[in-house]
Protein backbone atom coordinates (compact mmCIF):
# COMPACT_ATOMS: atom_id res chain seq x y z
CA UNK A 1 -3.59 16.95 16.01
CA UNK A 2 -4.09 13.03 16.31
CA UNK A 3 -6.89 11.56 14.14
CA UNK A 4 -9.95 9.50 15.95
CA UNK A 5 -9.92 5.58 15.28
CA UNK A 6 -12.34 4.61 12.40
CA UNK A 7 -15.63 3.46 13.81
CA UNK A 8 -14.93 -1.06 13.84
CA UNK A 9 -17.17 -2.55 10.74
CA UNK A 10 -17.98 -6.03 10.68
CA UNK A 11 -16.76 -8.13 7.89
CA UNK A 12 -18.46 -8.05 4.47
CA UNK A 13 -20.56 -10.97 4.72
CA UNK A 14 -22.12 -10.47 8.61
CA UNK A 15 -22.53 -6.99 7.21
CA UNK A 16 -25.13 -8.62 4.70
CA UNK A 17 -26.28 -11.45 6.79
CA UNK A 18 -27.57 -8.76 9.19
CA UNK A 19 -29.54 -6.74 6.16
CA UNK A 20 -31.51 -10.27 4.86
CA UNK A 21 -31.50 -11.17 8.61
CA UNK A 22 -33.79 -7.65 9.10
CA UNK A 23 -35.29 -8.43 6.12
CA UNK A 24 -33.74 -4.91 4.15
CA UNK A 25 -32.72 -4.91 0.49
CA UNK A 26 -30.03 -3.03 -0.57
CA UNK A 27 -31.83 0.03 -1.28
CA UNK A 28 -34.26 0.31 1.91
CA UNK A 29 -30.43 0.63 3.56
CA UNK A 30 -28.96 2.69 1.19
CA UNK A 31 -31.93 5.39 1.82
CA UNK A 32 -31.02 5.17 5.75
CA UNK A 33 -27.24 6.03 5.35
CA UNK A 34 -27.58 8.34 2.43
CA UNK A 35 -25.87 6.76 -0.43
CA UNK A 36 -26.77 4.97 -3.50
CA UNK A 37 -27.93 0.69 -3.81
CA UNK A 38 -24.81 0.87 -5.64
CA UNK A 39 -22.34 1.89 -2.98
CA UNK A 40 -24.19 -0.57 -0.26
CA UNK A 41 -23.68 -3.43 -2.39
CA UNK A 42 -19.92 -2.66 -2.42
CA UNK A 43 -19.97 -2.68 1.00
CA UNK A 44 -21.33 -5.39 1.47
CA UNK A 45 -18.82 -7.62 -1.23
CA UNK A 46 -15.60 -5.92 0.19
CA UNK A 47 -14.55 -3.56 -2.90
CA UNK A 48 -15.14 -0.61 -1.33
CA UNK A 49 -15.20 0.82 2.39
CA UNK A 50 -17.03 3.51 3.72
CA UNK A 51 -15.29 6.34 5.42
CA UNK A 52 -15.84 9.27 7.19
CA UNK A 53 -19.44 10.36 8.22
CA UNK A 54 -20.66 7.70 5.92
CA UNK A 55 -18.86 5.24 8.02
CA UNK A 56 -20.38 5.94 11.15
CA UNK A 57 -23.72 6.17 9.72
CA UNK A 58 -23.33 2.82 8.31
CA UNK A 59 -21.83 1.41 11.59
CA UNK A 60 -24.97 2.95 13.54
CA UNK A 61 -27.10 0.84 11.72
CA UNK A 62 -25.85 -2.34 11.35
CA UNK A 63 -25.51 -2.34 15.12
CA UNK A 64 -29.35 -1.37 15.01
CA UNK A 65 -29.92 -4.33 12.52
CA UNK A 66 -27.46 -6.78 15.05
CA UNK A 67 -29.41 -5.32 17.86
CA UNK A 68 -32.90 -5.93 16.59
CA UNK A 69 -32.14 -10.06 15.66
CA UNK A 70 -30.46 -10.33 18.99
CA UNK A 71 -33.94 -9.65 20.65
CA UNK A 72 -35.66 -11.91 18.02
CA UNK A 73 -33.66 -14.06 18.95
CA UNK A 74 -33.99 -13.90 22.40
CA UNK A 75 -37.74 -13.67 22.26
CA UNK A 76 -37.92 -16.72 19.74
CA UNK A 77 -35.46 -19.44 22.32
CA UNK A 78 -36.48 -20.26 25.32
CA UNK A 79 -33.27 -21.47 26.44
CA UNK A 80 -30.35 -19.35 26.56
CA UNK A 81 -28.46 -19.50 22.83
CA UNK A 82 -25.46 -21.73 22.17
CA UNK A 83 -21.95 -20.52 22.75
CA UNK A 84 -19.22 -19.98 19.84
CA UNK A 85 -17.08 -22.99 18.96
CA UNK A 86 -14.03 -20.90 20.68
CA UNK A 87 -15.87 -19.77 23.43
CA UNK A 88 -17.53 -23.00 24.46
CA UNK A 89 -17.16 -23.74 27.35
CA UNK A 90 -14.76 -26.87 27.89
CA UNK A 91 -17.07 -27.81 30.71
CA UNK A 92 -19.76 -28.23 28.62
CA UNK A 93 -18.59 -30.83 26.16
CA UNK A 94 -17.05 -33.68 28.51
CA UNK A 95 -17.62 -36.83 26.43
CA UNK A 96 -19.79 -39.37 27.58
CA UNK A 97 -18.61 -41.56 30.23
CA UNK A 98 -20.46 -44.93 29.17
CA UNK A 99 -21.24 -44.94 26.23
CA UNK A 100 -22.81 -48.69 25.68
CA UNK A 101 -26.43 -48.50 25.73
CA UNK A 102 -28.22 -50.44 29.00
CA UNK A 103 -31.68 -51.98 28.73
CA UNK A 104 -34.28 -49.25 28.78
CA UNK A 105 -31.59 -46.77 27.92
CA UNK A 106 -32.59 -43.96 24.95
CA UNK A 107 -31.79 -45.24 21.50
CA UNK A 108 -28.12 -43.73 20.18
CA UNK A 109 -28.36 -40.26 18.31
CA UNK A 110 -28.39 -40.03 14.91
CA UNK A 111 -25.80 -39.19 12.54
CA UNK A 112 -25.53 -35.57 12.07
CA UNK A 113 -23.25 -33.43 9.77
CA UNK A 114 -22.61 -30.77 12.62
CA UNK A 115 -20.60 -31.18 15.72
CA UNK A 116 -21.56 -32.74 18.58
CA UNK A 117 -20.22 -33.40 21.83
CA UNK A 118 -18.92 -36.20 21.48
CA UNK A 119 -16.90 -34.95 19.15
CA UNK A 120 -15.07 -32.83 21.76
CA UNK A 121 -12.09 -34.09 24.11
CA UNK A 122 -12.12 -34.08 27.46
CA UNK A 123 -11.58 -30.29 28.86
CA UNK A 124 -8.30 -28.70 29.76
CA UNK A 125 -8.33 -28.11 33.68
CA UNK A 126 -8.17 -24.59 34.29
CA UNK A 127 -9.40 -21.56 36.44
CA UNK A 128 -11.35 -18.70 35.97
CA UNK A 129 -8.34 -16.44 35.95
CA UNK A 130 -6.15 -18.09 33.49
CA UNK A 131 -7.69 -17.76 30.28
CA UNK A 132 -6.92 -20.00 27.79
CA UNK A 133 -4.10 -19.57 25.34
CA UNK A 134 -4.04 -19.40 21.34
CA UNK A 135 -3.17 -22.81 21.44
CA UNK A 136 -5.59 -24.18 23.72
CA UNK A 137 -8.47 -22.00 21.81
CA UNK A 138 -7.49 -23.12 18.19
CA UNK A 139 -7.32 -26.87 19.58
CA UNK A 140 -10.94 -26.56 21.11
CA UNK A 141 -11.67 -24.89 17.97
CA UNK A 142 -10.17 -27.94 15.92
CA UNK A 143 -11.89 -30.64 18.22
CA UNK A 144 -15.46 -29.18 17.82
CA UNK A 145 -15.54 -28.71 13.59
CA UNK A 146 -13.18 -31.24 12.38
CA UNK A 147 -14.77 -34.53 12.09
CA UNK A 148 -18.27 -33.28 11.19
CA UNK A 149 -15.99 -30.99 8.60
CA UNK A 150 -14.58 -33.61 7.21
CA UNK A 151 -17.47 -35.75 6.50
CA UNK A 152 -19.07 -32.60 4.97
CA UNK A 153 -16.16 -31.81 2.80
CA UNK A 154 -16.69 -35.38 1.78
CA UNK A 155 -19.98 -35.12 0.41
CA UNK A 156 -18.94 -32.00 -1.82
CA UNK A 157 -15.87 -33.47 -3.18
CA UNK A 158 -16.14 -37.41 -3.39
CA UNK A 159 -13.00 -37.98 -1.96
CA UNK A 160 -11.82 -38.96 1.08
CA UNK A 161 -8.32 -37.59 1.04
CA UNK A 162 -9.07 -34.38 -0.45
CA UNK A 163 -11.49 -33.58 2.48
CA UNK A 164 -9.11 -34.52 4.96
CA UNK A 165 -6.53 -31.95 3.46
CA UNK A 166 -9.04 -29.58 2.64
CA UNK A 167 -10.25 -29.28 6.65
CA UNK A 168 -6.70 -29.50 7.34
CA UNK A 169 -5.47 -26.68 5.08
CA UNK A 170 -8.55 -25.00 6.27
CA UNK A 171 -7.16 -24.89 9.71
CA UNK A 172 -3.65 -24.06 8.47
CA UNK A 173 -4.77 -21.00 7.29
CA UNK A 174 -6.82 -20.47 10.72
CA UNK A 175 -3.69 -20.65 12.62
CA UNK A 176 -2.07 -18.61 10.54
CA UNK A 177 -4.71 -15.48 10.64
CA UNK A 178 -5.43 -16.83 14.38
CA UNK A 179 -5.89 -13.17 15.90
CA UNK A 180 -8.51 -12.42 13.30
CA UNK A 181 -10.41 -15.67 13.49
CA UNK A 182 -10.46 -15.60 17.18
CA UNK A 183 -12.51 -12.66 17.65
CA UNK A 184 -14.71 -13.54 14.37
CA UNK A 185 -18.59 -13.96 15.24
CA UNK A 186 -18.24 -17.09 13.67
CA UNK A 187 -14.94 -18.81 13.53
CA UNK A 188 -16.91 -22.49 12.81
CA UNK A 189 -17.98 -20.63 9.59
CA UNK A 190 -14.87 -19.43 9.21
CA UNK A 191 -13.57 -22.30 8.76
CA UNK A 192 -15.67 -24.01 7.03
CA UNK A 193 -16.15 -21.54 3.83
CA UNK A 194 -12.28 -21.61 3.56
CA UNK A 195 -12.29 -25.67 3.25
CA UNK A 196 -15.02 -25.71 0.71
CA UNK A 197 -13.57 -23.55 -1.42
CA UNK A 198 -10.13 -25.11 -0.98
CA UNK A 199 -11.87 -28.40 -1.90
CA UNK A 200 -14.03 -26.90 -4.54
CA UNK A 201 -11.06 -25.31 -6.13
CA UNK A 202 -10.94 -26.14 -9.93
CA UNK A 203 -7.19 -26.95 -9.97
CA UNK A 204 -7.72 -29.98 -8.10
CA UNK A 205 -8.21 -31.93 -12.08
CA UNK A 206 -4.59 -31.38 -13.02
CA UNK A 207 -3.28 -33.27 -10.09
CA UNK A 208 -1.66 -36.37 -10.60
CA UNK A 209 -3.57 -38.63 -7.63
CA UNK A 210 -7.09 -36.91 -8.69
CA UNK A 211 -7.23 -38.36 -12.35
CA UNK A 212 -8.17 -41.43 -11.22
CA UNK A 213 -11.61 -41.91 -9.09
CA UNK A 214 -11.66 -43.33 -5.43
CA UNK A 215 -13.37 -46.11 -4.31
CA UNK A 216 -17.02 -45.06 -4.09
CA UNK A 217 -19.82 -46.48 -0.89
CA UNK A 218 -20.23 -50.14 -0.54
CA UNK A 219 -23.52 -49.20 0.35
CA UNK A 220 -25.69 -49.06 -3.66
CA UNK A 221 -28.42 -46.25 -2.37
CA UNK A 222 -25.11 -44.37 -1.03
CA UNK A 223 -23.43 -44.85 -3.63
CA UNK A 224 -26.31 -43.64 -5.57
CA UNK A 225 -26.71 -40.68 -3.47
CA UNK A 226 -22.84 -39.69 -3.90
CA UNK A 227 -23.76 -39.94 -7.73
CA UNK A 228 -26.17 -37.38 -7.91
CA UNK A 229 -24.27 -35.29 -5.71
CA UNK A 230 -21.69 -35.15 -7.40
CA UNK A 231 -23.35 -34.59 -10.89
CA UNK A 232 -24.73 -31.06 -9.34
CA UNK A 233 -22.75 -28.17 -10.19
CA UNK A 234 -20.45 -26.97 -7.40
CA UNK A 235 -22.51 -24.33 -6.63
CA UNK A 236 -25.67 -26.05 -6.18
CA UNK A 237 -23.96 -28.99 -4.65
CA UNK A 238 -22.49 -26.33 -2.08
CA UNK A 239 -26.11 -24.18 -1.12
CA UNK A 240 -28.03 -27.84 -0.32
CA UNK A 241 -25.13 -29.19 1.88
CA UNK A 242 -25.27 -25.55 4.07
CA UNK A 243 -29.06 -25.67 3.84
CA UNK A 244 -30.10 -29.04 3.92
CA UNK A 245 -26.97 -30.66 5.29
CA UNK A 246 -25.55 -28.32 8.04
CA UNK A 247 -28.84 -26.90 8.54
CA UNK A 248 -27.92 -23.28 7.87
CA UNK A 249 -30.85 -20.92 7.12
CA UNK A 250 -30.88 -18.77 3.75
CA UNK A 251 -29.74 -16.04 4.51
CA UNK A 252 -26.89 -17.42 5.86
CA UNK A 253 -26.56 -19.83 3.32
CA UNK A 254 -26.41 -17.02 0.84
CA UNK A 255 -23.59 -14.82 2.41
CA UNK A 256 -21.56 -18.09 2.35
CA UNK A 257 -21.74 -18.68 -1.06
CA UNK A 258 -21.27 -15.13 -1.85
CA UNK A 259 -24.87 -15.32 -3.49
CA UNK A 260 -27.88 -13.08 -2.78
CA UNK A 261 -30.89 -14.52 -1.14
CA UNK A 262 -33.03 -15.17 -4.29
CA UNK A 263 -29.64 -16.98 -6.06
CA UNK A 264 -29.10 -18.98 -3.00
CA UNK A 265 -32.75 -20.11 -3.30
CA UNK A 266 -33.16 -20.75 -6.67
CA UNK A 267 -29.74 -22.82 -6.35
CA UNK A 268 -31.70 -24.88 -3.56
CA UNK A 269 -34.63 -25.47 -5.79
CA UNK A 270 -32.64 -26.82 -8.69
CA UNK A 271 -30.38 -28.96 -6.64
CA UNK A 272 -33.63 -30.50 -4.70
CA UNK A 273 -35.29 -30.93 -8.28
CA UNK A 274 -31.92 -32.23 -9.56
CA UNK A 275 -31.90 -34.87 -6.63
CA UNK A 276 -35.31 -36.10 -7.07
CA UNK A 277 -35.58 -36.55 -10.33
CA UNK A 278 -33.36 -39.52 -10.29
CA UNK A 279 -33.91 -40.64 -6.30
CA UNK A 280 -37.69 -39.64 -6.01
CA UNK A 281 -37.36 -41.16 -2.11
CA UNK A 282 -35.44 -37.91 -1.52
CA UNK A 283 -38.11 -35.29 -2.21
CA UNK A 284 -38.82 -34.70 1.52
CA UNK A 285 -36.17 -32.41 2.91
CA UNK A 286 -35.60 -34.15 6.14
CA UNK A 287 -35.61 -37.25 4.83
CA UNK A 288 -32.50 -36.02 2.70
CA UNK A 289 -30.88 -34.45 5.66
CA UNK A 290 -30.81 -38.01 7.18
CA UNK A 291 -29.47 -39.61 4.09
CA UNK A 292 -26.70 -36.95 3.60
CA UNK A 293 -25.93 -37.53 7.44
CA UNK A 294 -25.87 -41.53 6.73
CA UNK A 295 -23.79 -41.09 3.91
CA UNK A 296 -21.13 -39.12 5.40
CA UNK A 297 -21.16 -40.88 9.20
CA UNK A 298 -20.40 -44.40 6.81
CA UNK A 299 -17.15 -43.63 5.83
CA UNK A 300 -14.01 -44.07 8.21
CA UNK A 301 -13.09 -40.22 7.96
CA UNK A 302 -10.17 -39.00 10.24
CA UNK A 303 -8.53 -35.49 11.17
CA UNK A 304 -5.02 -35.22 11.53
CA UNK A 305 -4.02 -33.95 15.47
CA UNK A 306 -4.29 -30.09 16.31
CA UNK A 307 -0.76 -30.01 17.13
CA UNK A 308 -0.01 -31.79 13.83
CA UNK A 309 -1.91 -28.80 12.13
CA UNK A 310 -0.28 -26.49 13.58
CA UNK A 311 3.28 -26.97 13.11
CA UNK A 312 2.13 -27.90 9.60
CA UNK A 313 1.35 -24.37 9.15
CA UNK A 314 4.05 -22.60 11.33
CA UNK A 315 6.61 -24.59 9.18
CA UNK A 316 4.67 -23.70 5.86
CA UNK A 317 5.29 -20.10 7.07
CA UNK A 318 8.93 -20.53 7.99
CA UNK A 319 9.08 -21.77 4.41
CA UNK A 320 7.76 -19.35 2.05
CA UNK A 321 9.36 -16.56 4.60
CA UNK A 322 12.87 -18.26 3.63
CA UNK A 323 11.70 -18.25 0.49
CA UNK A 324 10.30 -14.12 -0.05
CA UNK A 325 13.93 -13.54 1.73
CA UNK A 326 16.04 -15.30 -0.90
CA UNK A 327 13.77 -14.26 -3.21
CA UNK A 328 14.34 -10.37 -2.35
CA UNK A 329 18.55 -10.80 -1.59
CA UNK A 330 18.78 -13.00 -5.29
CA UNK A 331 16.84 -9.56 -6.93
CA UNK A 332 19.30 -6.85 -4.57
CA UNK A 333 22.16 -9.11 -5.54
CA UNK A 334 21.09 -9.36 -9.62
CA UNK A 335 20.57 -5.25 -9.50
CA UNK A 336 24.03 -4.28 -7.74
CA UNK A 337 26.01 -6.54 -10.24
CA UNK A 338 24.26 -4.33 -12.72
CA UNK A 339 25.18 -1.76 -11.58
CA UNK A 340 28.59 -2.22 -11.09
CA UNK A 341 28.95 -3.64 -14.67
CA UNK A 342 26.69 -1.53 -16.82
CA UNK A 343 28.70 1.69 -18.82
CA UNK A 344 28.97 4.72 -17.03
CA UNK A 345 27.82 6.85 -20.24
CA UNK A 346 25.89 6.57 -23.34
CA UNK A 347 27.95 5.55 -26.78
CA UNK A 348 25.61 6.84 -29.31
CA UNK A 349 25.77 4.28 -32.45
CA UNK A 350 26.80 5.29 -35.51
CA UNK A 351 24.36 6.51 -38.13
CA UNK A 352 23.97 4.85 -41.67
CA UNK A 353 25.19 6.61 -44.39
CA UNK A 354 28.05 8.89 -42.73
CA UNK A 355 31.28 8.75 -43.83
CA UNK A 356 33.47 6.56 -40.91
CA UNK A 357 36.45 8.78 -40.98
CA UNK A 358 40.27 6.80 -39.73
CA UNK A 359 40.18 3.86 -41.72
CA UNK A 360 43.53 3.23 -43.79
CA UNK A 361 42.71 2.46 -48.16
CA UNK A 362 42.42 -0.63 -49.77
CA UNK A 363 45.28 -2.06 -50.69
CA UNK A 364 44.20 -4.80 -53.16
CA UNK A 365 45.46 -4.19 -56.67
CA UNK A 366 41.71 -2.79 -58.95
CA UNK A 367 41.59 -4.37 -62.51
CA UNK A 368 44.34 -5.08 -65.14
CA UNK A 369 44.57 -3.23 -67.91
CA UNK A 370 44.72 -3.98 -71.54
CA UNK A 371 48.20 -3.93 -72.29
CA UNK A 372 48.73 -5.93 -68.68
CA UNK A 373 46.87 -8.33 -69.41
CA UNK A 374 48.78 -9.06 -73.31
CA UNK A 375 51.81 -9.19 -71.15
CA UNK A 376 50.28 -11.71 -68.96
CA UNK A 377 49.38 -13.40 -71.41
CA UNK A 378 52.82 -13.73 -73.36
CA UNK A 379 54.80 -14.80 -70.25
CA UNK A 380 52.54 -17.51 -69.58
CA UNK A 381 53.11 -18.78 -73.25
CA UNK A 382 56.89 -18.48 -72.97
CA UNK A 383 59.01 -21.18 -71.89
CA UNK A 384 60.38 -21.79 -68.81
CA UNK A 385 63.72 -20.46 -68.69
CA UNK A 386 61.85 -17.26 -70.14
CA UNK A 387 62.45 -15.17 -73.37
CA UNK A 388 65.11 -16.02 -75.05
CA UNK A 389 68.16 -13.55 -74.91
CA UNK A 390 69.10 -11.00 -77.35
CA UNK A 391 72.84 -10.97 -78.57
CA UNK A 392 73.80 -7.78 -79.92
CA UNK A 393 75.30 -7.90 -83.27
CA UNK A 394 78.53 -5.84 -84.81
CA UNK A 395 77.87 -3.74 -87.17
């Protein structure tokens, strides 16, 4: 008797995006399915999965939950929503063919932190029935995040190389999990959680090229800016880039930093405080999503190529393949010489205090005795040619 297939959960976080989204707490959700708060808030951090009857159950509603903010959504845009980085369509993001401004054209867009199209090459030709491959998705993929990743990764770290290998090792492990990032409801975010914590990663300090600071913003109110940034703790620094800087809302904010809601906004509060306290210019909220956006757009920040990235990562995999197979014929090889050498049955050792039975008497000579050691004694005061010689006499 075959088993039925367990009832698809989404991952961890979407799981509680979609409770703050419906405005639930962990124990108005934990009544519907019939379990503890407890159990819901493993859940929803990954420890645990549900099973069985509790599975479904917990499946039924958080496609109720997804359901219900799909209509809100729907009822709150007018326009139709925005496609998925991966499944944007290539159509849709042709660059602009003149870009120099005309007299009585619009005024240029601002900078922005989050992709836009011109951002995106030119589109693959294709038709309708040829989808388009891994490669072509992950490129599209690449194209739409990477330069407004970059600058972002920028404004959490400081550095201009380490964001540039942070989006890029971000995409290395993309590639490299590609069939579970492609169907992901959000492989942008995806991506971007795994470069900030690459680039927020607190082994960073002991490398060599990261002991000594980078040149900071010509600019003195950038610089300035960069300053306070960087004098917020990580996590702080992290919540106001998603909120203020990408323009995430809270709750989504809080499932990627792995926070609950009221963290996530207390976080905000102290980071806005934090920032103006010392630049009181930057107490309005939009006015600092302009300045972060300023900031970032001023440095010369550049992605490596999408087919750079990925061999990058297809050879990284070759490599530490290689190296778990050496790793495992080096151990098979260490136990068979073991084997062959070790003693094929146990030699107990020998107790202390038994008698060792076999061994042949000593032969050294023991003490002298008393009338040994007078005779020493008188041939070592004779004279050389020894005693002299008794004669007998007649008688």
């Amino acid at each position: 008797m075959t088993q039925s297939p367990a009832t698809p959960l989404p991952p961890p976080k979407e799981r509680r995006r979609l409770r703050e989204a419906a405005g639930l707490t962990q124990a108005q959700l934990a009544t519907r399915v019939g379990v503890s708060r407890a159990t819901v808030r493993t859940w929803e951090t990954g420890r645990t999965t549900p099973h069985g009857r509790k599975r479904e159950a917990y499946a039924k509603q958080l496609a109720e939950l997804d359901a219900m903010a799909s209509r809100r959504r729907a009822t709150r845009d007018q326009e139709p929503a925005a496609e998925t980085p991966v499944r944007v369509s290539l159509e849709k993001t042709r660059r602009p063919t003149d870009p120099t401004p005309t007299p009585g054209s619009p005024p240029p867009a601002e900078p922005s932190l989050t992709p836009s199209p011109a951002d995106v090459p030119p589109p693959i030709p294709r038709t309708a029935e040829t989808p388009l491959t891994p490669a072509q998705a992950f490129d599209a993929l690449y194209a739409f995040c990477a330069p407004a990743l970059v600058r972002q990764t920028y404004l959490l770290t400081g550095r201009r190389e380490l964001a540039r290998e942070s989006v890029e090792r971000a995409f290395q492990q993309a590639w490299d999990r590609w069939p579970e990032v492609a169907v992901d409801r959000d492989p942008a975010g995806w991506v971007r959680a795994a470069a900030y914590d690459y680039a927020l990663s607190p082994w960073h300090r002991f490398r060599p090229r990261h002991r000594h600071p980078e040149p900071p913003p010509a600019d003195p109110s950038h610089r300035a800016l960069l300053n306070v940034l960087l004098d917020l703790p990580p996590a702080h620094r992290r919540t106001l880039l998603l909120y203020d800087g990408v323009g995430l809302d809270l709750p989504e904010t809080a499932a990627e930093t792995e926070a609950s809601t009221r963290a996530a906004a207390n976080r905000l509060l102290h980071a806005r405080e934090a920032v103006a306290a010392q630049l009181p210019d930057l107490g309005d909220p939009p006015t600092l999503h302009r300045r972060l956006a300023e900031l970032a757009s001023r440095e010369r920040l550049r992605a490596a190529k999408p087919p750079t990235v990925r061999s990058l990562s297809e050879r990284r995999a070759r490599f530490w393949t290689r190296a778990a197979i050496a790793f495992t014929v080096t151990l098979i090889s260490a136990t068979t010489l073991s084997l062959r050498t070790a003693p094929t049955q146990y030699e107990p050792p020998v107790p202390p205090g038994e008698t060792v039975r076999g061994v042949p008497p000593r032969t050294a000579p023991g003490p002298l005795s008393e009338e040994a050691l007078e005779l020493r004694k008188k041939l070592r005061e004779a004279a050389e040619t020894g005693p002299e010689r008794l004669v007998p006499k007649a008688t």
